[in-house]
Protein backbone atom coordinates (compact mmCIF):
# COMPACT_ATOMS: atom_id res chain seq x y z
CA UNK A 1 185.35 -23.05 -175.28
CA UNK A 2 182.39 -21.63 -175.51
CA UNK A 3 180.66 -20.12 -178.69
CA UNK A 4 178.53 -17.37 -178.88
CA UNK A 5 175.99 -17.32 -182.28
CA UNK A 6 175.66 -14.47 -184.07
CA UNK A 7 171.84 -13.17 -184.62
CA UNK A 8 170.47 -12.73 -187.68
CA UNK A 9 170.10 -8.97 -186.68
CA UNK A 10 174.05 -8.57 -186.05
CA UNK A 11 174.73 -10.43 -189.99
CA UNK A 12 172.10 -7.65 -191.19
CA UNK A 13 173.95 -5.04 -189.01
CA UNK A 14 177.13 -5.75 -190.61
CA UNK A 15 175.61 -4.91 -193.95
CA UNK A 16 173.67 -1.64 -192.88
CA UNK A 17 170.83 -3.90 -193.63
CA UNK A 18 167.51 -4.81 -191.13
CA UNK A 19 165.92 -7.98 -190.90
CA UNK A 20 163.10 -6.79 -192.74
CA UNK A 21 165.73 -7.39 -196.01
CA UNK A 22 165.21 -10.84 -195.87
CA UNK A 23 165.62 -11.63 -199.48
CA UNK A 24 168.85 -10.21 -199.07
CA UNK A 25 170.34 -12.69 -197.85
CA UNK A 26 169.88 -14.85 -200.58
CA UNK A 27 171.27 -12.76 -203.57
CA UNK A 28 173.95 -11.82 -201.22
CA UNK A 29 177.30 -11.95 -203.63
CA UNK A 30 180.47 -13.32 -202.68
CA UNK A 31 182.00 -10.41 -201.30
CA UNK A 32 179.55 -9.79 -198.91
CA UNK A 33 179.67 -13.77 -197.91
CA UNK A 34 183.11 -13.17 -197.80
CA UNK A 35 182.90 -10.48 -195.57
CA UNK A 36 180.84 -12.15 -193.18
CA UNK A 37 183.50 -15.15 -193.05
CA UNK A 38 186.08 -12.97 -192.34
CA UNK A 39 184.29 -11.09 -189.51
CA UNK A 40 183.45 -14.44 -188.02
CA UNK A 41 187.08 -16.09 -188.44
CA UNK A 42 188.56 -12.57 -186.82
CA UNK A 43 185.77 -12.74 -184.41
CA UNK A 44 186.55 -16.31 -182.78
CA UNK A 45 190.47 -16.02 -182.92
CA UNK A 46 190.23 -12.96 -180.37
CA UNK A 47 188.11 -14.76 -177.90
């Protein structure tokens, strides 16, 4: 199986954000954390 990473750039994407928002991802709250696991779970079950 092989896994595919997912940029930093496509995690900003997903929140309308750019990488220029790096502090972001630190104060991210847990929906948005949430949202990303869920993406990523839905993400590697369809390959």
């Amino acid at each position: 199986m092989m896994s595919e990473k997912l940029t930093l750039s496509e995690l900003f994407a997903l929140f309308g954000r750019t990488t220029d928002d790096t502090r972001w991802v630190g104060s991210a709250d847990s929906e948005e954390y949430l949202a990303v696991v869920t993406y990523l779970v839905q993400r590697s079950s369809t390959r």
